[in-house]
Protein backbone atom coordinates (compact mmCIF):
# COMPACT_ATOMS: atom_id res chain seq x y z
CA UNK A 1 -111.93 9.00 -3.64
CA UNK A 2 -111.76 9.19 -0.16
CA UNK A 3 -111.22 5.75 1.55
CA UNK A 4 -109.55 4.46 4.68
CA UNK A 5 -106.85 6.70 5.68
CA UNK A 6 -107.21 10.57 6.70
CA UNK A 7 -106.89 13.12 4.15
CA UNK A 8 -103.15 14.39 5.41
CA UNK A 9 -102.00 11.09 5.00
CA UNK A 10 -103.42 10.30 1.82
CA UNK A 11 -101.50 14.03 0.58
CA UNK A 12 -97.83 12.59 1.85
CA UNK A 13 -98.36 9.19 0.19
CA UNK A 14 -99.54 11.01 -3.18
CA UNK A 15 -95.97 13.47 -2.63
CA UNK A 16 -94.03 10.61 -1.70
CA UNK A 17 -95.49 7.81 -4.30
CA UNK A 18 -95.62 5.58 -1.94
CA UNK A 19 -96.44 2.08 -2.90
CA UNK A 20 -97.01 4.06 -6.53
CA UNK A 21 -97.14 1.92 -9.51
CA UNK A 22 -94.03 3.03 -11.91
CA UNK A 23 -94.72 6.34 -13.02
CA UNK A 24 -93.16 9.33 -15.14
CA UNK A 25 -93.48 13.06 -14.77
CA UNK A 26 -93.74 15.37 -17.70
CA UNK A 27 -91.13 14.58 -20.30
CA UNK A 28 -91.27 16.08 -24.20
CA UNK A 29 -94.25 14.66 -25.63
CA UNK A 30 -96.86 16.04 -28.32
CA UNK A 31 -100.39 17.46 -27.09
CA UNK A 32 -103.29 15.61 -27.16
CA UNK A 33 -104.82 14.72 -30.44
CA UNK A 34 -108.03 15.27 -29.80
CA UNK A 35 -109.23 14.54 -33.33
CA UNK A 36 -107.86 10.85 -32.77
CA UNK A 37 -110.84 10.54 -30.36
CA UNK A 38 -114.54 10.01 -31.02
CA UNK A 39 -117.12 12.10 -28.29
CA UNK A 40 -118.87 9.32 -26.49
CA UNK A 41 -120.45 11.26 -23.56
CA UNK A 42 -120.76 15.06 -23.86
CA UNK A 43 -122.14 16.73 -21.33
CA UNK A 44 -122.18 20.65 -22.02
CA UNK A 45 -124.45 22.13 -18.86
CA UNK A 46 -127.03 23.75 -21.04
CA UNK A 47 -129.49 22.23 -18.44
CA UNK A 48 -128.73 19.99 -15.49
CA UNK A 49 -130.49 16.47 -14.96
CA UNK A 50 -130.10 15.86 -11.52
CA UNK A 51 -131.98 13.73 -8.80
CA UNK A 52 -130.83 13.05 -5.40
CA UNK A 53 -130.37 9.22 -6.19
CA UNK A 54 -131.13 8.84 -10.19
CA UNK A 55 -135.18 9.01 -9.35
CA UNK A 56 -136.57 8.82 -13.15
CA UNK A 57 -133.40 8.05 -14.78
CA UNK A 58 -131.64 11.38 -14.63
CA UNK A 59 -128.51 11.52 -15.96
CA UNK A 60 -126.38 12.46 -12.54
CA UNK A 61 -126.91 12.07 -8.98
CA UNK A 62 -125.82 14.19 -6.08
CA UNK A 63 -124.22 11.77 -3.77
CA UNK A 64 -121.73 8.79 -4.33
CA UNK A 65 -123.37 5.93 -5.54
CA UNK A 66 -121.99 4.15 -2.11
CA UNK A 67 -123.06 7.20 -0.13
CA UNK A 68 -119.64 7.93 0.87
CA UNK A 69 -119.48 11.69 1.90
CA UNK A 70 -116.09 13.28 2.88
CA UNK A 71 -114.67 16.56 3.90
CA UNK A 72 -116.28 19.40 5.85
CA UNK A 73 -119.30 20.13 3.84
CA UNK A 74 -122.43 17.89 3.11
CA UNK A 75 -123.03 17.35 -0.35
CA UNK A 76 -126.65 17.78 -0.54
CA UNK A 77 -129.74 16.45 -2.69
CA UNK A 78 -130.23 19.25 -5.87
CA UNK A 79 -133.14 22.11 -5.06
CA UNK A 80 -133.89 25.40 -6.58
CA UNK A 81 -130.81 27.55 -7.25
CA UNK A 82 -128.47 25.20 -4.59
CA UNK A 83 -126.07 23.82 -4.89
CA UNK A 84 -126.46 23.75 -8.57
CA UNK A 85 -127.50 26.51 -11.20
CA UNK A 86 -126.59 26.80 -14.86
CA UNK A 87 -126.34 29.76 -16.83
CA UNK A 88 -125.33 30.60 -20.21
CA UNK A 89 -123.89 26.55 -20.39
CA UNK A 90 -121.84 26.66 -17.04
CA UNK A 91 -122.56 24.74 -14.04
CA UNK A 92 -122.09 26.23 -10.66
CA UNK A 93 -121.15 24.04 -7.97
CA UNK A 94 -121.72 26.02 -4.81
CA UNK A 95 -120.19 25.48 -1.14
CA UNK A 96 -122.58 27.77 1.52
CA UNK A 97 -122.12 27.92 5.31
CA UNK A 98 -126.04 27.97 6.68
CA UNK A 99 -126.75 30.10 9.85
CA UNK A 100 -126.33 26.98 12.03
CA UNK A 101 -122.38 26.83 11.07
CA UNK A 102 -123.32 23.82 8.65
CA UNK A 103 -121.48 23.86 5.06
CA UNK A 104 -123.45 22.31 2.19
CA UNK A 105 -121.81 22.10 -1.25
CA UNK A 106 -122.60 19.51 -3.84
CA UNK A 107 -121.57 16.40 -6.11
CA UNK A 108 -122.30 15.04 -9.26
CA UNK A 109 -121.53 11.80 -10.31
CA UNK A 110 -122.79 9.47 -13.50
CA UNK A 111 -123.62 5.98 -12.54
CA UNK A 112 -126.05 5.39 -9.70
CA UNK A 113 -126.58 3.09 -6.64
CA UNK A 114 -127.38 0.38 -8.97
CA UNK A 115 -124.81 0.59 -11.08
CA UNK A 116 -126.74 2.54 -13.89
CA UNK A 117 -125.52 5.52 -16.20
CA UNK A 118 -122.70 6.33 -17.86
CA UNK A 119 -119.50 4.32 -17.54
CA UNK A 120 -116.78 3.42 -20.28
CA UNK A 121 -113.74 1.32 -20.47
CA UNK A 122 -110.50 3.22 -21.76
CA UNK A 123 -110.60 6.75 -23.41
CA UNK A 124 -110.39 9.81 -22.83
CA UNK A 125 -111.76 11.66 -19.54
CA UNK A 126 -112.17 15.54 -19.20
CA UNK A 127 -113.27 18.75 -17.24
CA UNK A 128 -112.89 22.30 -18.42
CA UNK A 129 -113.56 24.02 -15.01
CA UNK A 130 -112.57 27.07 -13.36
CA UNK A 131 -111.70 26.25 -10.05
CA UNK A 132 -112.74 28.46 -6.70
CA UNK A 133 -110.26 30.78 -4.62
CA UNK A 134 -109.30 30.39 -1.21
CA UNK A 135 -108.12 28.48 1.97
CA UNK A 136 -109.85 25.19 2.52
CA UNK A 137 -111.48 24.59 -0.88
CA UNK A 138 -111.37 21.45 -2.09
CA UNK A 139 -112.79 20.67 -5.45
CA UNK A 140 -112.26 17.77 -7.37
CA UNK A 141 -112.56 15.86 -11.35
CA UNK A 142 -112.44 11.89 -10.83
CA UNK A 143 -113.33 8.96 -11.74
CA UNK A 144 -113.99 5.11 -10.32
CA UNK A 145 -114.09 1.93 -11.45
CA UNK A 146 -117.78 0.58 -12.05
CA UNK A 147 -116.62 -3.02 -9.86
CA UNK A 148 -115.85 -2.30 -6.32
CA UNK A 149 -116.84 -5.75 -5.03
CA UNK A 150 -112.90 -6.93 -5.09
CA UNK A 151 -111.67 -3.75 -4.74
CA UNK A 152 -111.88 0.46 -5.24
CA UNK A 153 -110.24 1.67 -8.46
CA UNK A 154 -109.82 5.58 -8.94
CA UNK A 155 -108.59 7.58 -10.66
CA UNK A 156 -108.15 11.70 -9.51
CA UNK A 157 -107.95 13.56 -12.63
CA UNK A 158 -107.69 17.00 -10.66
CA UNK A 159 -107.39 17.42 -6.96
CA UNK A 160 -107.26 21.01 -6.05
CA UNK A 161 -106.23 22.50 -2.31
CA UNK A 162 -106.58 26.11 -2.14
CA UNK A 163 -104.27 26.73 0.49
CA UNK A 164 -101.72 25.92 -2.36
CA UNK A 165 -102.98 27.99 -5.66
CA UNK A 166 -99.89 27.33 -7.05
CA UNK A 167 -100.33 23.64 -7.97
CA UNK A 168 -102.70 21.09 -7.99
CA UNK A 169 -102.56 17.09 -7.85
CA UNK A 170 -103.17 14.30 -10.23
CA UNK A 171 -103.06 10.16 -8.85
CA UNK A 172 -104.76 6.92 -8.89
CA UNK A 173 -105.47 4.43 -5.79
CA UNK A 174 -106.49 0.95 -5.62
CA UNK A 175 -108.17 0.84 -2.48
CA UNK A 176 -107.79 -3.07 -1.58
CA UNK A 177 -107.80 -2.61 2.51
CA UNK A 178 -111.23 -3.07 2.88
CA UNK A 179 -110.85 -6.87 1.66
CA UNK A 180 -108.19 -7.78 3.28
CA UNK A 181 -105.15 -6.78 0.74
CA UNK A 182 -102.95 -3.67 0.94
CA UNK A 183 -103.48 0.25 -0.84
CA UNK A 184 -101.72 0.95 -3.42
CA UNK A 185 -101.50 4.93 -4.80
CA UNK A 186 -99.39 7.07 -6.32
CA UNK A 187 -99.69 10.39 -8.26
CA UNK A 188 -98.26 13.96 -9.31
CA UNK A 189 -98.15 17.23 -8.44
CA UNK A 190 -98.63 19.75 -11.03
CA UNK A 191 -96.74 23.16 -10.61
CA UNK A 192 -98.61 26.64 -12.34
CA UNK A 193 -98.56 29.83 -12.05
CA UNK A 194 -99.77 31.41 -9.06
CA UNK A 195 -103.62 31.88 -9.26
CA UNK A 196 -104.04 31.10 -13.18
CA UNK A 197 -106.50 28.13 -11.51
CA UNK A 198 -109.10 30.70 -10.48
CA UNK A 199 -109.01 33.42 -12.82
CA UNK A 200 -109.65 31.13 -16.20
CA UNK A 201 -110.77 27.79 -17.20
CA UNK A 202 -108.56 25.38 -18.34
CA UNK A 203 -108.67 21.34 -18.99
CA UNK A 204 -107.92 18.31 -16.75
CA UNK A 205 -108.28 15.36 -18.44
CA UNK A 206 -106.55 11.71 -18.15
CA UNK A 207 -106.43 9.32 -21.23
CA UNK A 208 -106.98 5.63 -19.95
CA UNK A 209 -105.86 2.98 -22.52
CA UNK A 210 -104.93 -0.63 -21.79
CA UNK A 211 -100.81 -0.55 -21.35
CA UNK A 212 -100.55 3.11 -20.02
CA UNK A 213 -102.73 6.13 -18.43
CA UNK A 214 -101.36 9.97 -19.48
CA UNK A 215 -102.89 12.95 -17.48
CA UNK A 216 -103.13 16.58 -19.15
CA UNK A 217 -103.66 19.86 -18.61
CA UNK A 218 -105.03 22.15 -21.40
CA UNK A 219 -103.82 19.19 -23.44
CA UNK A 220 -100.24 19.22 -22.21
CA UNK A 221 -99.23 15.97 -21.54
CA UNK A 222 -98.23 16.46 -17.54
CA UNK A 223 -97.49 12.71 -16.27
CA UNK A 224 -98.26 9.00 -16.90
CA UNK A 225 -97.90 5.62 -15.45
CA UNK A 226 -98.26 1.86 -16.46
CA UNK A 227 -101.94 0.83 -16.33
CA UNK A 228 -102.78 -1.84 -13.83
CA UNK A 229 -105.15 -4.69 -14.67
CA UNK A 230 -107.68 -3.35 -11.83
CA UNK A 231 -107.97 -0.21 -14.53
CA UNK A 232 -109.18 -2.38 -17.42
CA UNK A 233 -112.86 -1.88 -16.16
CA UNK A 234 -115.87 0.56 -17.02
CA UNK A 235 -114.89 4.10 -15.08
CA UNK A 236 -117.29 6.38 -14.42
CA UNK A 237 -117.05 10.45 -14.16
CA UNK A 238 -117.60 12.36 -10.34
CA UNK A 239 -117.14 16.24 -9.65
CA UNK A 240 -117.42 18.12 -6.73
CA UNK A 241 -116.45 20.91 -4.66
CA UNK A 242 -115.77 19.30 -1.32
CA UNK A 243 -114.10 21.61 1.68
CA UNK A 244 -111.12 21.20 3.72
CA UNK A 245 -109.40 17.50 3.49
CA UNK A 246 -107.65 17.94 6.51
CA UNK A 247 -107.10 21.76 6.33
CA UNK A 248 -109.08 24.40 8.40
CA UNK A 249 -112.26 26.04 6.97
CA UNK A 250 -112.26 28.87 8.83
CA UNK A 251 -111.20 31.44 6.51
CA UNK A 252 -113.26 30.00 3.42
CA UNK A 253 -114.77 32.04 1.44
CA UNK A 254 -118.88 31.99 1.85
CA UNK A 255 -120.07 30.82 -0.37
CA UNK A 256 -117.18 29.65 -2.94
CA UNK A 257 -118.09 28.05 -6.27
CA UNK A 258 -116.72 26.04 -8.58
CA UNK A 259 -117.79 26.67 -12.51
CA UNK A 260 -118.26 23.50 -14.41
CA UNK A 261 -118.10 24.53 -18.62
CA UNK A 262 -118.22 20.59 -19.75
CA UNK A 263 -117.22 17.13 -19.10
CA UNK A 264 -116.55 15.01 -22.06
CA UNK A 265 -115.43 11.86 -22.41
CA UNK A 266 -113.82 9.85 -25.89
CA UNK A 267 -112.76 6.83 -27.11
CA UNK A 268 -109.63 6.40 -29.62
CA UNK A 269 -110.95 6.11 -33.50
CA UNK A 270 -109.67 2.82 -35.20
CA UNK A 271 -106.65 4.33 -36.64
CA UNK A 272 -107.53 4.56 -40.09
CA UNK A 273 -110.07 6.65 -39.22
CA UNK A 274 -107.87 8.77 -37.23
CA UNK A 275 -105.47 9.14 -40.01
């Protein structure tokens, strides 16, 4: 999610679509069918596996699997009550500033340093979340490619900057830089009402299949774009609630949370049986 250039620049390129792959913004198209899709992965924060690093198999970790932290907060290894707690089947992701000025916040993701845990080529990818108020706040629903030996592929289902509660962002990158090729990104801004973000859940999910990849929100179709080869891997399913990407943290709420009520994932029925 976070590779190579700074956080500012990475916003301009997503605006501008620089070096995007074709893509098209919301145009009349049905919702979702979600009963075209099969639940492969359902993860409904009744409970929370988590270790630090997958220690006895759990089903998430609390880093990157590369060990790539970002932002202004350290995403730190789960322990009582921080930074997650569930209650009542919601996960709290929780961003604190400790009495030395330190912010710790926290990260889930599903596949582990050695490449272990849930992954899935094409489908569909979501989050029903309820995402936290205020300036610097930086949460975030995405996914990577389970390769990265050629290359980085990602996909950001929901970036959120709270200095803007009025929209959020949706994009891919293939981060090739680190091998010697060029970045390529591109991606969509999503205009809502003012605030609707933080006072109710809602969906963010992006359907990956092997000639296009649609993004939704509450099961609107939002925006789309051709899918690139580098996409026709295993992905695998991060969220976080990272702080400031370039933007001050001073006035940030302490602490701010981010509630979690699921993250599914599907893959299309054969179409009889979707018929």
């Amino acid at each position: 999610m976070r590779y190579g250039i700074s956080s500012k620049a990475l916003g301009l390129l997503v605006v501008l679509g620089l070096g995007a792959l074709p893509g098209r913004p919301s145009v009349a198209q049905e919702p979702l069918n979600i009963n075209a899709y099969q639940l492969t992965f359902e993860e409904s924060f009744d409970s929370l596996d988590v270790s630090a690093w997958g220690e006895k198999s759990s089903r998430w970790i609390a880093h990157t699997p590369w060990n790539g932290d970002f932002g202004d907060a350290r995403f730190t290894d789960p322990a009582p009550g921080f930074p997650f707690t569930t209650d009542q089947g919601i996960l709290k992701i929780e961003a604190r500033k400790e009495a030395d000025g330190t912010w710790r916040s926290g990260l889930l993701s599903s596949v582990n340093p050695k490449g272990e845990g849930f992954s899935q080529q094409f489908g569909y990818f979501e989050a029903r979340m309820k995402l936290p108020p205020g300036k610097g706040v930086w949460p975030a629903f995405w996914l990577i490619g389970l390769d990265r030996t050629k290359y980085t592929a990602e996909i950001d289902v929901l970036e959120y900057y709270g200095r803007a509660p009025y929209e959020f962002s949706m994009g891919f990158h293939i981060w090739r830089q680190s091998q010697g090729g060029q970045n390529t990104t591109g991606g969509y801004w999503n205009k809502v009402q003012d605030g609707i973000l933080n006072s109710d859940y809602h969906t963010y999910g992006v359907d990956i299949q092997a000639d296009k990849t649609s993004f939704y929100f509450d099961r609107q179709f939002i925006w789309s774009f051709d899918t690139p080869k580098e996409f026709h891997m295993p992905f695998y399913p991060l969220v976080n609630l990272a702080l400031g990407s370039g933007w001050p943290i001073d006035e940030t709420p302490n602490p701010s949370i981010l509630l979690v009520d699921y993250i599914h994932v599907y893959k299309r029925k054969p179409v009889d049986a979707a018929n």
